[in-house]
C-alpha atoms as a PDB file:
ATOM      1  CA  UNK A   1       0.000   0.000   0.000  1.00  0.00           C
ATOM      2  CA  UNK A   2       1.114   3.494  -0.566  1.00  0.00           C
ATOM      3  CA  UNK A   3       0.790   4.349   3.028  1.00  0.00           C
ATOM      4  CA  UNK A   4       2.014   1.491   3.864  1.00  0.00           C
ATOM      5  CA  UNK A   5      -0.371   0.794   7.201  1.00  0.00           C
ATOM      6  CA  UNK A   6      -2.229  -2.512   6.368  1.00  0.00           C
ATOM      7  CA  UNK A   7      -1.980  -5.439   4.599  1.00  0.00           C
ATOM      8  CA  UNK A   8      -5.443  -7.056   3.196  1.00  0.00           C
ATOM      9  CA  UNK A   9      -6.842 -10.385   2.523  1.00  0.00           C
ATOM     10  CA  UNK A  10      -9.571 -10.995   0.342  1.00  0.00           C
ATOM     11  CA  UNK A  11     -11.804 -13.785  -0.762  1.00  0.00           C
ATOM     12  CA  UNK A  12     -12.448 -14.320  -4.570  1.00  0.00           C
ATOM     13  CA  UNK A  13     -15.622 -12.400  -5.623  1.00  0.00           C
ATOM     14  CA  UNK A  14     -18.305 -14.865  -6.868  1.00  0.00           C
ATOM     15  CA  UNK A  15     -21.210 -13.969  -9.291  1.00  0.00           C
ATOM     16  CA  UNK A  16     -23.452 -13.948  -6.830  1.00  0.00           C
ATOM     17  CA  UNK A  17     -21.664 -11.341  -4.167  1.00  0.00           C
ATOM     18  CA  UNK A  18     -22.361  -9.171  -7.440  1.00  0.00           C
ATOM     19  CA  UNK A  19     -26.012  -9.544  -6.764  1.00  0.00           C
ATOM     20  CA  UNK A  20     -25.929  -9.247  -3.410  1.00  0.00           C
ATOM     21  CA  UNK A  21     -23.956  -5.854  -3.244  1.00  0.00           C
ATOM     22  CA  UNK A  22     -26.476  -4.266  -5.545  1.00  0.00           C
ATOM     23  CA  UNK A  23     -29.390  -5.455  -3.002  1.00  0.00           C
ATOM     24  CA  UNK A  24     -27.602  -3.939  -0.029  1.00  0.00           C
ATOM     25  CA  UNK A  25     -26.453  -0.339  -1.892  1.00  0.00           C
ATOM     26  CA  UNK A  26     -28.677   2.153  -0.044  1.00  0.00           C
ATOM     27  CA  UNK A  27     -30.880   3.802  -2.469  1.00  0.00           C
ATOM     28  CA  UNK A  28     -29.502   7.582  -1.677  1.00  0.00           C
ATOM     29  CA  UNK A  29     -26.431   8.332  -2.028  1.00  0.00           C
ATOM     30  CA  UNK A  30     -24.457   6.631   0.953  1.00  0.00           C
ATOM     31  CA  UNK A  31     -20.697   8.267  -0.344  1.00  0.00           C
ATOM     32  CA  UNK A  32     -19.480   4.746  -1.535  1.00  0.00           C
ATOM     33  CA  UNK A  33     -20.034   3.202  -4.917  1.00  0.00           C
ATOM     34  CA  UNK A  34     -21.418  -0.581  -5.526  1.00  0.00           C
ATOM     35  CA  UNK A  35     -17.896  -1.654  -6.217  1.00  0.00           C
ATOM     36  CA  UNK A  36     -16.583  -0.072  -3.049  1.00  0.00           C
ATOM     37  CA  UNK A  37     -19.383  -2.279  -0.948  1.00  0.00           C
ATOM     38  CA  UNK A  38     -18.697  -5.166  -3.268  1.00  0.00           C
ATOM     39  CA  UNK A  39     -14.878  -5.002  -2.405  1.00  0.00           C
ATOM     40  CA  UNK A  40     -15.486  -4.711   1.441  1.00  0.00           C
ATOM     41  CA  UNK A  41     -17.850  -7.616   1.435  1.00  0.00           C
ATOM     42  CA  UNK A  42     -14.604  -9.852   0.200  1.00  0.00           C
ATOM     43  CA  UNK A  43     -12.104  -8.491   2.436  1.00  0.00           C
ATOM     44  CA  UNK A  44     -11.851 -11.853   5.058  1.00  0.00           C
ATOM     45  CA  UNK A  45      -8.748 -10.008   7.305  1.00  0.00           C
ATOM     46  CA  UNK A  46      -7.185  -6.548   7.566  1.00  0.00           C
ATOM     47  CA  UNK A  47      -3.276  -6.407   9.259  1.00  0.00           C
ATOM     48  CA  UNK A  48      -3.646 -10.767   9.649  1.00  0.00           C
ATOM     49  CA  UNK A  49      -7.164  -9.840  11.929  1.00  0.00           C
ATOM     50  CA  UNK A  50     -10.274 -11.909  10.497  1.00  0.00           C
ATOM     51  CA  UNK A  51     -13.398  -9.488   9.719  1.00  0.00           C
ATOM     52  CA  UNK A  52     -16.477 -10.486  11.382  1.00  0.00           C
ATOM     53  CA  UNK A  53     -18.784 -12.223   8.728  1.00  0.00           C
ATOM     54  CA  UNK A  54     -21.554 -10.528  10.179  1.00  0.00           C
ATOM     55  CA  UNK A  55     -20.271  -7.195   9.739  1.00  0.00           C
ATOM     56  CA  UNK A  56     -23.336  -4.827   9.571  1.00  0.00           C
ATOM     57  CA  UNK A  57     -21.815  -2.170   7.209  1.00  0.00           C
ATOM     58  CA  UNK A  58     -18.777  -3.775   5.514  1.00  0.00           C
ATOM     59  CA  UNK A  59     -17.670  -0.177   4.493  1.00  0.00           C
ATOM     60  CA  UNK A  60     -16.922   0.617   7.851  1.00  0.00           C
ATOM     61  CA  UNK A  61     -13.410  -0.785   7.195  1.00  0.00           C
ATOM     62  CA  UNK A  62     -12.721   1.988   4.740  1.00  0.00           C
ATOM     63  CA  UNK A  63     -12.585   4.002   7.291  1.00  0.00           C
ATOM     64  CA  UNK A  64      -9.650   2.572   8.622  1.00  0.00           C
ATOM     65  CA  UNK A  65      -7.663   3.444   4.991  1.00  0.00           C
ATOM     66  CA  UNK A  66      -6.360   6.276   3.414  1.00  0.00           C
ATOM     67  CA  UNK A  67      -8.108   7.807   0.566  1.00  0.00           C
ATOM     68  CA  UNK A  68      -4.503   6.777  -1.461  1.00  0.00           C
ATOM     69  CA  UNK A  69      -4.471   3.321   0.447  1.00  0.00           C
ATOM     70  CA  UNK A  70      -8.231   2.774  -0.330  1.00  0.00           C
ATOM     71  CA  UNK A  71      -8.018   3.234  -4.119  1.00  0.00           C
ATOM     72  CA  UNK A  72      -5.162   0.723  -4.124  1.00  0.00           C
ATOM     73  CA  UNK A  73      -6.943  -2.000  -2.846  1.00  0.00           C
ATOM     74  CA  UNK A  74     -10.032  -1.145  -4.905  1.00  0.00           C
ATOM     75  CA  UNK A  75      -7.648  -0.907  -8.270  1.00  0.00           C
ATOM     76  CA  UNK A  76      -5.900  -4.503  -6.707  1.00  0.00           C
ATOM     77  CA  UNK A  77      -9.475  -5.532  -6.134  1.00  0.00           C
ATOM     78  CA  UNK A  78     -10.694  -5.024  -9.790  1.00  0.00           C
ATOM     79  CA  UNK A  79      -8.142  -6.779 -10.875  1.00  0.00           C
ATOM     80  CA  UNK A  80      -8.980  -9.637  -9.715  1.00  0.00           C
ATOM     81  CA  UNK A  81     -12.808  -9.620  -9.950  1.00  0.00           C
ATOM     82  CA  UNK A  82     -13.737  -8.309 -12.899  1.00  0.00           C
ATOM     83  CA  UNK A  83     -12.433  -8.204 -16.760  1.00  0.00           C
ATOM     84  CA  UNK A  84      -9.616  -5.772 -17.997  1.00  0.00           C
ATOM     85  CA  UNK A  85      -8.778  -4.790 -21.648  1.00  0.00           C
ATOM     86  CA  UNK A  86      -6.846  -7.576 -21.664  1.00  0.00           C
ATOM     87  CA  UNK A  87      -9.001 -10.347 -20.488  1.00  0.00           C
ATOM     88  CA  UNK A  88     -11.660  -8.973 -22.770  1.00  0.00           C
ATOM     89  CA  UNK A  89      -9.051  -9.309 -25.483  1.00  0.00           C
ATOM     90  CA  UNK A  90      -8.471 -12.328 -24.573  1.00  0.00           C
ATOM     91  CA  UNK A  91     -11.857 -13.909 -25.105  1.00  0.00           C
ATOM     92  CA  UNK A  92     -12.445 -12.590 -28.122  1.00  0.00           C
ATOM     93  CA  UNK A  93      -9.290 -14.549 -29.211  1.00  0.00           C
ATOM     94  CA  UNK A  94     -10.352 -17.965 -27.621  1.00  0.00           C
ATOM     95  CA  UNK A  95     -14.119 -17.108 -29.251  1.00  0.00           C
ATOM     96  CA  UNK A  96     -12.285 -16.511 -32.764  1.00  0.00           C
ATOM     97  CA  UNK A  97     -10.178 -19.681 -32.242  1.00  0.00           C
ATOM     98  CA  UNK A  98     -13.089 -21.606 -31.700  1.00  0.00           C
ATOM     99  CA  UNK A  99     -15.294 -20.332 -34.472  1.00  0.00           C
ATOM    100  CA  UNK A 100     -13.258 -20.246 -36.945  1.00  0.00           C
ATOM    101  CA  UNK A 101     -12.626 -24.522 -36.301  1.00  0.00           C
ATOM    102  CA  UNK A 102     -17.071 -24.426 -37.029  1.00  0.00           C
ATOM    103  CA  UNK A 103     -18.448 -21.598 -38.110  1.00  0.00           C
ATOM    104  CA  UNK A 104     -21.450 -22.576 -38.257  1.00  0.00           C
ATOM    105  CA  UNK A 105     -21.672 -24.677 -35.243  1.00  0.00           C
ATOM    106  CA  UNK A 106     -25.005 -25.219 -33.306  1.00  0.00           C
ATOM    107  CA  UNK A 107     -22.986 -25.875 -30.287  1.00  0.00           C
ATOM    108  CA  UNK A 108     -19.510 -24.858 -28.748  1.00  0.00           C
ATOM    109  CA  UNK A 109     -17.260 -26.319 -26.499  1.00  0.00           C
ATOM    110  CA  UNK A 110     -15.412 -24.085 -24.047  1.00  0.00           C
ATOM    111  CA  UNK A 111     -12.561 -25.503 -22.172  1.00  0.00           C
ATOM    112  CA  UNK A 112     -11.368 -25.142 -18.672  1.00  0.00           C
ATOM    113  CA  UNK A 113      -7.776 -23.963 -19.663  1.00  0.00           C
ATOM    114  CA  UNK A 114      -9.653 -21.065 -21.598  1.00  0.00           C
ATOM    115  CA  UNK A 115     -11.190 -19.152 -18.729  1.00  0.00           C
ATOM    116  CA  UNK A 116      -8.875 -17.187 -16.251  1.00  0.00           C
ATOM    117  CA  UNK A 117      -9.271 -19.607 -12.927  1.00  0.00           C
ATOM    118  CA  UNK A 118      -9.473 -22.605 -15.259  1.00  0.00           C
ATOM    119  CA  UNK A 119     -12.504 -23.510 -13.030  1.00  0.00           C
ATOM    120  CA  UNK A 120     -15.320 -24.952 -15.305  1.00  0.00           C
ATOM    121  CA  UNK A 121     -15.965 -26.007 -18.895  1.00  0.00           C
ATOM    122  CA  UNK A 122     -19.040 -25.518 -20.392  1.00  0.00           C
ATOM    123  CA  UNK A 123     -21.129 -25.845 -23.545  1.00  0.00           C
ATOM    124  CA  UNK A 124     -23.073 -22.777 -25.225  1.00  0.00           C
ATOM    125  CA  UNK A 125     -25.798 -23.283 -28.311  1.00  0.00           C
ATOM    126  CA  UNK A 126     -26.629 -20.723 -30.322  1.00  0.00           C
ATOM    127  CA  UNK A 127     -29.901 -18.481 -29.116  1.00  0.00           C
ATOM    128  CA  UNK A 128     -32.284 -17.731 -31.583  1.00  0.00           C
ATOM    129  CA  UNK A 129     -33.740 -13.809 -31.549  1.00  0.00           C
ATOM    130  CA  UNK A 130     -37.108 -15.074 -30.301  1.00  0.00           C
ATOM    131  CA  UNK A 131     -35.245 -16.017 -27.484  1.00  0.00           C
ATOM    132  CA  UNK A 132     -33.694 -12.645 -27.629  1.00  0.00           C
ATOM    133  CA  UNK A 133     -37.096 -11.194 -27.247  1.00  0.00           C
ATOM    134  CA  UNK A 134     -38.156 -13.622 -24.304  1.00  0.00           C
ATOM    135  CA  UNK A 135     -35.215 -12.494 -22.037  1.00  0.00           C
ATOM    136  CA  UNK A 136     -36.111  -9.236 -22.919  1.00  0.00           C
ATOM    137  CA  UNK A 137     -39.678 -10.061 -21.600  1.00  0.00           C
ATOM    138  CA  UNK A 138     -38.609 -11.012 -18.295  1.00  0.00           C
ATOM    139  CA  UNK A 139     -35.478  -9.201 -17.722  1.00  0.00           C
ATOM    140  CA  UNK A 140     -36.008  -7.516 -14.512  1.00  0.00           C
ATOM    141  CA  UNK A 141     -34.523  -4.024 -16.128  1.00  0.00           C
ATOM    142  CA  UNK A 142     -36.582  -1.720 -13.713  1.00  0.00           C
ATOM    143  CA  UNK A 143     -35.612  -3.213 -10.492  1.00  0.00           C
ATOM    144  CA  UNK A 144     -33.185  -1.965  -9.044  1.00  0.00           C
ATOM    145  CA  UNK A 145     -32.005  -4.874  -6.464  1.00  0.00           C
ATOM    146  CA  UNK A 146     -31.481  -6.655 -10.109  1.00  0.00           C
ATOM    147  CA  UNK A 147     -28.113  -7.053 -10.184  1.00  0.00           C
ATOM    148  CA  UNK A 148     -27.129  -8.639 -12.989  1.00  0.00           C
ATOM    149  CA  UNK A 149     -27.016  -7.361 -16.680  1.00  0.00           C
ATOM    150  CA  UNK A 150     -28.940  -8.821 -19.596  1.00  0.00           C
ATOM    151  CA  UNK A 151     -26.290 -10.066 -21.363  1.00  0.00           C
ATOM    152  CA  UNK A 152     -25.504 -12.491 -18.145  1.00  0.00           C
ATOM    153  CA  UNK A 153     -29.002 -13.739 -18.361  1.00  0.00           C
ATOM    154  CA  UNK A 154     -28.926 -14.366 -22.172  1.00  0.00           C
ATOM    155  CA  UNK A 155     -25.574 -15.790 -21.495  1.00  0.00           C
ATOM    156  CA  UNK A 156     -26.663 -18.087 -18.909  1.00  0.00           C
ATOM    157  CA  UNK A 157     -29.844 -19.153 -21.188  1.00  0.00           C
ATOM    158  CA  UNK A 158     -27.365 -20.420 -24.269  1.00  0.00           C
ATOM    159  CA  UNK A 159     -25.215 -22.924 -21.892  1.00  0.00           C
ATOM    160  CA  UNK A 160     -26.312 -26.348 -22.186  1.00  0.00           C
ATOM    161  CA  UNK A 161     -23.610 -28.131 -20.354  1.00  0.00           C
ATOM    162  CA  UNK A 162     -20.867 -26.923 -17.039  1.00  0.00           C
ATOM    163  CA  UNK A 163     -18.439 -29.498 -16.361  1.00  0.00           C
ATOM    164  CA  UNK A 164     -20.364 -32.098 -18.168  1.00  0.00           C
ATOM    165  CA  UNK A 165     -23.128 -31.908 -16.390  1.00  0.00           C
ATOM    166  CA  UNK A 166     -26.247 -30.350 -18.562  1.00  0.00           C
ATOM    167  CA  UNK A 167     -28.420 -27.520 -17.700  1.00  0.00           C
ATOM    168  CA  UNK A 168     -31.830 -26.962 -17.610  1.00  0.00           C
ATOM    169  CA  UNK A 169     -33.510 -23.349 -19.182  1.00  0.00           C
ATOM    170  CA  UNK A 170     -35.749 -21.261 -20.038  1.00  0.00           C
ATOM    171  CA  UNK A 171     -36.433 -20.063 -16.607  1.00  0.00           C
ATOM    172  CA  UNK A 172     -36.339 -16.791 -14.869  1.00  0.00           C
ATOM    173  CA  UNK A 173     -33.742 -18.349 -12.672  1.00  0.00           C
ATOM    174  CA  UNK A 174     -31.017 -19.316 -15.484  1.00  0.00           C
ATOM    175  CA  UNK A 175     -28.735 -17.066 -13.838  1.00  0.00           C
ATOM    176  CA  UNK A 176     -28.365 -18.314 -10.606  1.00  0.00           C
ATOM    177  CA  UNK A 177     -25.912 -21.093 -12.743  1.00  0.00           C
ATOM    178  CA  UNK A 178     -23.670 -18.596 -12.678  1.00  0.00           C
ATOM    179  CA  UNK A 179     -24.021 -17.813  -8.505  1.00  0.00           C
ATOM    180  CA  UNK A 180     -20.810 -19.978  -7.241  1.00  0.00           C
ATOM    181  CA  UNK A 181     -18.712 -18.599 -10.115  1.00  0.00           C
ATOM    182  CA  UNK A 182     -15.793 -16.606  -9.633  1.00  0.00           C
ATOM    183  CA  UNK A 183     -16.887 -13.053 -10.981  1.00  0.00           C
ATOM    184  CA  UNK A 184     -13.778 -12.878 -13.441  1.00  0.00           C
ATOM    185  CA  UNK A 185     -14.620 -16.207 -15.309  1.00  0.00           C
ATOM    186  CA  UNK A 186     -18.366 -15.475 -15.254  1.00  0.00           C
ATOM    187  CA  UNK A 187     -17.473 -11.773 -17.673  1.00  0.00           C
ATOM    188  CA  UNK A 188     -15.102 -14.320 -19.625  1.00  0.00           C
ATOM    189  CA  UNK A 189     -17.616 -16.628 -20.300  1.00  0.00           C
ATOM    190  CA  UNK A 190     -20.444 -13.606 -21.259  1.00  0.00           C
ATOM    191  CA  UNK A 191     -17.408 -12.197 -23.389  1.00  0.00           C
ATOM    192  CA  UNK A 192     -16.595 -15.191 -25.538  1.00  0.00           C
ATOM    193  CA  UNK A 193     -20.760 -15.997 -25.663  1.00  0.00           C
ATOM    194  CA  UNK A 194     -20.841 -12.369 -27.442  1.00  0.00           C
ATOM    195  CA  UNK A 195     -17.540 -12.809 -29.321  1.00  0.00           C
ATOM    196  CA  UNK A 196     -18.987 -15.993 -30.514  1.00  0.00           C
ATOM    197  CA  UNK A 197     -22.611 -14.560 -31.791  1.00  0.00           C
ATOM    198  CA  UNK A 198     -23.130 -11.123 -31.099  1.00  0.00           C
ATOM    199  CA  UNK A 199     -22.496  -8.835 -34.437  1.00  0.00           C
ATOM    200  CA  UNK A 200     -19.367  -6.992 -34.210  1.00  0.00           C
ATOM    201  CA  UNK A 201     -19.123  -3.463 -34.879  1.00  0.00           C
ATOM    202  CA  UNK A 202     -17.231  -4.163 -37.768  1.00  0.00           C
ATOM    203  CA  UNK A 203     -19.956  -5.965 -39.656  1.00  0.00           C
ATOM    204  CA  UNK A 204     -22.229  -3.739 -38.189  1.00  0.00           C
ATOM    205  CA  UNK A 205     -20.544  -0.584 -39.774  1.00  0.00           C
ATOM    206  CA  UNK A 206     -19.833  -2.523 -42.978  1.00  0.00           C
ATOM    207  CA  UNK A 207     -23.681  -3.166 -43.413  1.00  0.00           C
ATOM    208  CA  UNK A 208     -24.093   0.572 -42.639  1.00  0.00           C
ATOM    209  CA  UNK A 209     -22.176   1.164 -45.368  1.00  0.00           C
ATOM    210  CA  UNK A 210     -23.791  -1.127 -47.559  1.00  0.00           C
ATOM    211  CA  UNK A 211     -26.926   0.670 -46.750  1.00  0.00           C
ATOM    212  CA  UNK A 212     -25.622   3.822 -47.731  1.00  0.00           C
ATOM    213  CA  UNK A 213     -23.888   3.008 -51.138  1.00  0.00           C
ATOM    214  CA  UNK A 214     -27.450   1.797 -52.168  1.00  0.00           C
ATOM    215  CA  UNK A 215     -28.965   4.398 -51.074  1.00  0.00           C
ATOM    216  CA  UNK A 216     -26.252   7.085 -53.391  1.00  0.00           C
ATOM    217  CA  UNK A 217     -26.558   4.375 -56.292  1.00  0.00           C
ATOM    218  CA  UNK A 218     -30.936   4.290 -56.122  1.00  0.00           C
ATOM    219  CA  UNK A 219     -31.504   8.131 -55.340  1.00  0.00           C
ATOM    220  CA  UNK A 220     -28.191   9.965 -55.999  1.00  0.00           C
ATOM    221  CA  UNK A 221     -25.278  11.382 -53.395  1.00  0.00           C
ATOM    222  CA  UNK A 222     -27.594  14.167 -52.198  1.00  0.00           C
ATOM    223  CA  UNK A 223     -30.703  11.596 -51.200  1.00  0.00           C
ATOM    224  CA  UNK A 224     -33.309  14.265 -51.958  1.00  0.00           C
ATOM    225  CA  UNK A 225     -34.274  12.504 -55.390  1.00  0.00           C
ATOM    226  CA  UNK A 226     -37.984  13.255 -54.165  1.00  0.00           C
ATOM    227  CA  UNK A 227     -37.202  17.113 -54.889  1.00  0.00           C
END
């Protein structure tokens, strides 16, 4: 630490702390940020003393840091827990790997030794857009004790197999598969599932380009052929 006062152990952030730190975040402003609570909750000992589990306000131990010491552990903290530039980089490689094998694949097999922890291995199909449109249905988007994005429910709805062991769907409750995960390999996983059938933006500006070279050859550079 900059300060160099403490020494901090933490406990790996699961999917489901995620959830949980959005349900506690006090609806006005309390001075901390999500991540801030999120980080506190996984702090297990400060200086080699164990933090109560049943610490009331986990925050309360960032008032025992400096502001420089406190956005060292966060930045240490992030690190770990969620994805960098880097990671995300990453699994767009191991999704390109993959795809290019089977392009057109109905089913994809994602190894251990891909994700970050090398924790699971699991199986995503692809989801059709009326699928698209029931997530979108009951996506909770207006609540907000949600706590999880869209993408990590229409993530969790296209795996079909962890560790060999398949999974049932189509369920308001498809993300709780993801609840034991370590956070990090949870945003690998949703990064390689939209790597592997999300639209990039580079075919998404090359159709917009399409669309506007017909449009110059049918009505002329200006577009005002109604004039």
């Amino acid at each position: 630490m900059p300060d160099g006062n403490f020494t901090v152990t933490f406990r790996e952030c699961l999917f489901e702390d995620k959830i949980l730190a959005t349900q506690r975040y006090p609806e006005k402003n309390p001075g901390y940020s999500v991540r801030q609570l999120l980080m506190c909750m996984c702090i297990t000992e400060v200086n080699g003393n164990p933090v109560g589990k049943a610490l009331k306000d986990p925050t309360a131990l960032l008032k025992r840091f400096t502001i420089s010491d406190s956005q060292c552990i966060q930045r240490f903290f992030n690190s770990l827990s969620f994805l960098s530039t880097e990671r995300s980089a990453e699994a767009k490689a191991v999704a390109k790997r993959i795809k290019d094998k089977a392009p057109l694949a109905d089913v994809y097999d994602i190894a251990k030794e891909s994700f970050p922890t090398k924790s699971h291995s699991i199986k995503f199909r692809r989801v059709m857009d009326d699928e698209r449109m029931a997530c979108e249905r009951i996506y909770p988007a207006n609540d907000p004790n949600c706590g999880y994005a869209f993408e990590d429910l229409l993530t969790a709805r296209a795996i079909v197999e962890i560790d060999g062991v398949e999974q049932k769907q189509n369920t308001k409750e498809d993300v709780d598969i993801f609840a034991k995960w370590k956070s990090l390999d949870q945003e690998f996983a949703m990064a390689i599932y939209i790597s592997l059938f999300a639209a990039s933006l580079k075919q998404l500006d090359n159709v917009e380009e399409l669309g506007k070279t017909l449009l110059a050859d049918v009505y002329g550079n200006s577009g005002d052929a109604a004039a």
